[in-house]
Protein backbone atom coordinates (compact mmCIF):
# COMPACT_ATOMS: atom_id res chain seq x y z
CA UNK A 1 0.00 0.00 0.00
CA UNK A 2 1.54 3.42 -1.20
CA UNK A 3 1.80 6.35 1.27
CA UNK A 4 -0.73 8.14 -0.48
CA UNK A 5 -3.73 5.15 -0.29
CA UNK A 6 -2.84 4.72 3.49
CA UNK A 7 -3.05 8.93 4.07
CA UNK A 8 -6.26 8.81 2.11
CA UNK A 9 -7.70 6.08 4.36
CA UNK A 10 -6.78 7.73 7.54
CA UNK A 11 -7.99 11.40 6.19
CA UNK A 12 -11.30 9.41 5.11
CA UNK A 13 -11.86 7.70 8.59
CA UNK A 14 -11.85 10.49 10.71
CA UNK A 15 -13.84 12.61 8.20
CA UNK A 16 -16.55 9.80 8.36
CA UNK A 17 -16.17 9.82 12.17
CA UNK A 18 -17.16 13.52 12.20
CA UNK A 19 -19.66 13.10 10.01
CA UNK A 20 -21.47 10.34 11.95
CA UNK A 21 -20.97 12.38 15.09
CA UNK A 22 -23.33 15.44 13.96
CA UNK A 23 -25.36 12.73 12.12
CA UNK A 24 -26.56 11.56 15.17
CA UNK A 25 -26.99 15.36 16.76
CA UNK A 26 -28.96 17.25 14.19
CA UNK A 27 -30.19 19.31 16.82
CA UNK A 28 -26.68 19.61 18.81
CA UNK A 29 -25.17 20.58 15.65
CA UNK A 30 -27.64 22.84 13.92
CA UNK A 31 -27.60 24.99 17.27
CA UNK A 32 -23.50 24.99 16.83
CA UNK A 33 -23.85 25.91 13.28
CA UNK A 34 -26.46 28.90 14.36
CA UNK A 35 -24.17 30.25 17.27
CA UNK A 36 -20.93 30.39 14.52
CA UNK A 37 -23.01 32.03 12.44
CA UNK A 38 -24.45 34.38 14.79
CA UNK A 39 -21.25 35.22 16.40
CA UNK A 40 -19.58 36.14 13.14
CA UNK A 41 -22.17 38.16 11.86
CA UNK A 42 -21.78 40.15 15.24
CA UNK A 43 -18.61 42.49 13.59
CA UNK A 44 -21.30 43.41 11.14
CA UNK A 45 -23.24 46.27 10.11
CA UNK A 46 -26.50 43.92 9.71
CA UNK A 47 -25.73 41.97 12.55
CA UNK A 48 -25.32 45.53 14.66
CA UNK A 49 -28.32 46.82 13.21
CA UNK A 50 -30.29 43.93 14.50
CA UNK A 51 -28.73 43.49 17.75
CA UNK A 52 -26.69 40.20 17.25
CA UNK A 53 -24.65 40.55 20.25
CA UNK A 54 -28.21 40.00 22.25
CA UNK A 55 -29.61 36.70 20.36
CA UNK A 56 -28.57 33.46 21.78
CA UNK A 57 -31.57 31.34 20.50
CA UNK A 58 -33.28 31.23 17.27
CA UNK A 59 -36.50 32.47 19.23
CA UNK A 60 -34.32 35.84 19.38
CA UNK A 61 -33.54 35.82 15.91
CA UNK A 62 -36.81 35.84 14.70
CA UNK A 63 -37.69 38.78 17.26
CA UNK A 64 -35.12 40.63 15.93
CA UNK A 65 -34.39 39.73 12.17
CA UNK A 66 -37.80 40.22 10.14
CA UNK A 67 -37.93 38.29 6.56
CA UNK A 68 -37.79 40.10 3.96
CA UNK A 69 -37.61 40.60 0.09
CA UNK A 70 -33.95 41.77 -1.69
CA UNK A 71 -35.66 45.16 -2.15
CA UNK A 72 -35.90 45.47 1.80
CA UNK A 73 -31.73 44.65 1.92
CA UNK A 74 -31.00 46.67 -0.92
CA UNK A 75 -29.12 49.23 0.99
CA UNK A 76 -26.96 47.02 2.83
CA UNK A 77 -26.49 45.48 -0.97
CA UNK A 78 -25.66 48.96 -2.29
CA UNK A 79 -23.00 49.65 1.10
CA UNK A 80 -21.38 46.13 0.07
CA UNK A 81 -21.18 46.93 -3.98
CA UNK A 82 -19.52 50.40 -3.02
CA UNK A 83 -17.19 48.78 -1.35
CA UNK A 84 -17.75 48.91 2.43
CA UNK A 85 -16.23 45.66 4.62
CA UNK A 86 -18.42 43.94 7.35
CA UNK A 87 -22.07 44.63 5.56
CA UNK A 88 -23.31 41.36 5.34
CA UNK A 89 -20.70 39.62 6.63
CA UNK A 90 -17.40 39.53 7.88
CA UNK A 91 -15.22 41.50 5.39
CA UNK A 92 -16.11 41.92 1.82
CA UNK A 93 -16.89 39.40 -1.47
CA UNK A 94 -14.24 38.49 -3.88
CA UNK A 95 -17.46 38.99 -6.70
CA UNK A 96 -20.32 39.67 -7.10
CA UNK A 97 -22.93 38.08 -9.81
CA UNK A 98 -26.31 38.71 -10.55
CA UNK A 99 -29.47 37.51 -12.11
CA UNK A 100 -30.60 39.66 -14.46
CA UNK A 101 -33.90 38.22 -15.12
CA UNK A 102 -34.50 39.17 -11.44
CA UNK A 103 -33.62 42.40 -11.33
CA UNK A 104 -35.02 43.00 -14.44
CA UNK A 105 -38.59 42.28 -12.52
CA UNK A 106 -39.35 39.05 -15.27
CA UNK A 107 -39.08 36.69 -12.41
CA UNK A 108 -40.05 36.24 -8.86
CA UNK A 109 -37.15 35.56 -6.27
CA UNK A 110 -39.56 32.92 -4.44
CA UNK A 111 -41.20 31.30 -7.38
């Protein structure tokens, strides 16, 4: 067995351990996955406009996130095209791309 096939079944084992462990805790890890999330999008405009720091369950996040439609984040959009860092999230995009048929109004984003 070359060095290679025996790196590539220990890299594969413990990815398939790690996978099995949040597997079996959808919950444990979905809640992980929200805090990261949350936490990061602290050092954010968005995240300081809606109180981030403050929300430690998703019952918070709904309280103080409403849905809405890309017209409704538009500015913060607009802040991250010009340029700004820490809109959205932390720092800014390498690109941007869009969907012209969408902003052209032939589409609807939830259709």
């Amino acid at each position: 067995m070359s060095l290679k096939v025996f790196a590539a079944k220990i890299f594969a084992k413990r990815i398939g351990t790690k996978t099995n462990k949040w597997v079996q805790n959808p919950h444990e890890t979905q809640k992980k996955v929200f805090n990261n999330l949350i936490r990061s999008g602290k050092v954010t405009k968005f995240g300081s406009d809606h109180d981030f720091k403050n929300i430690k369950s998703h019952q918070d996040f709904v309280q103080k996130v409403p849905v809405r439609d890309y017209e409704e984040l538009k500015p913060y959009i607009n802040l991250v095209v010009d340029g700004e860092n820490n809109v959205l999230w932390p720092g800014k995009p390498l690109y941007f791309a869009k969907t012209s048929a969408l902003l052209r109004g032939e589409v609807h984003p939830y259709n």
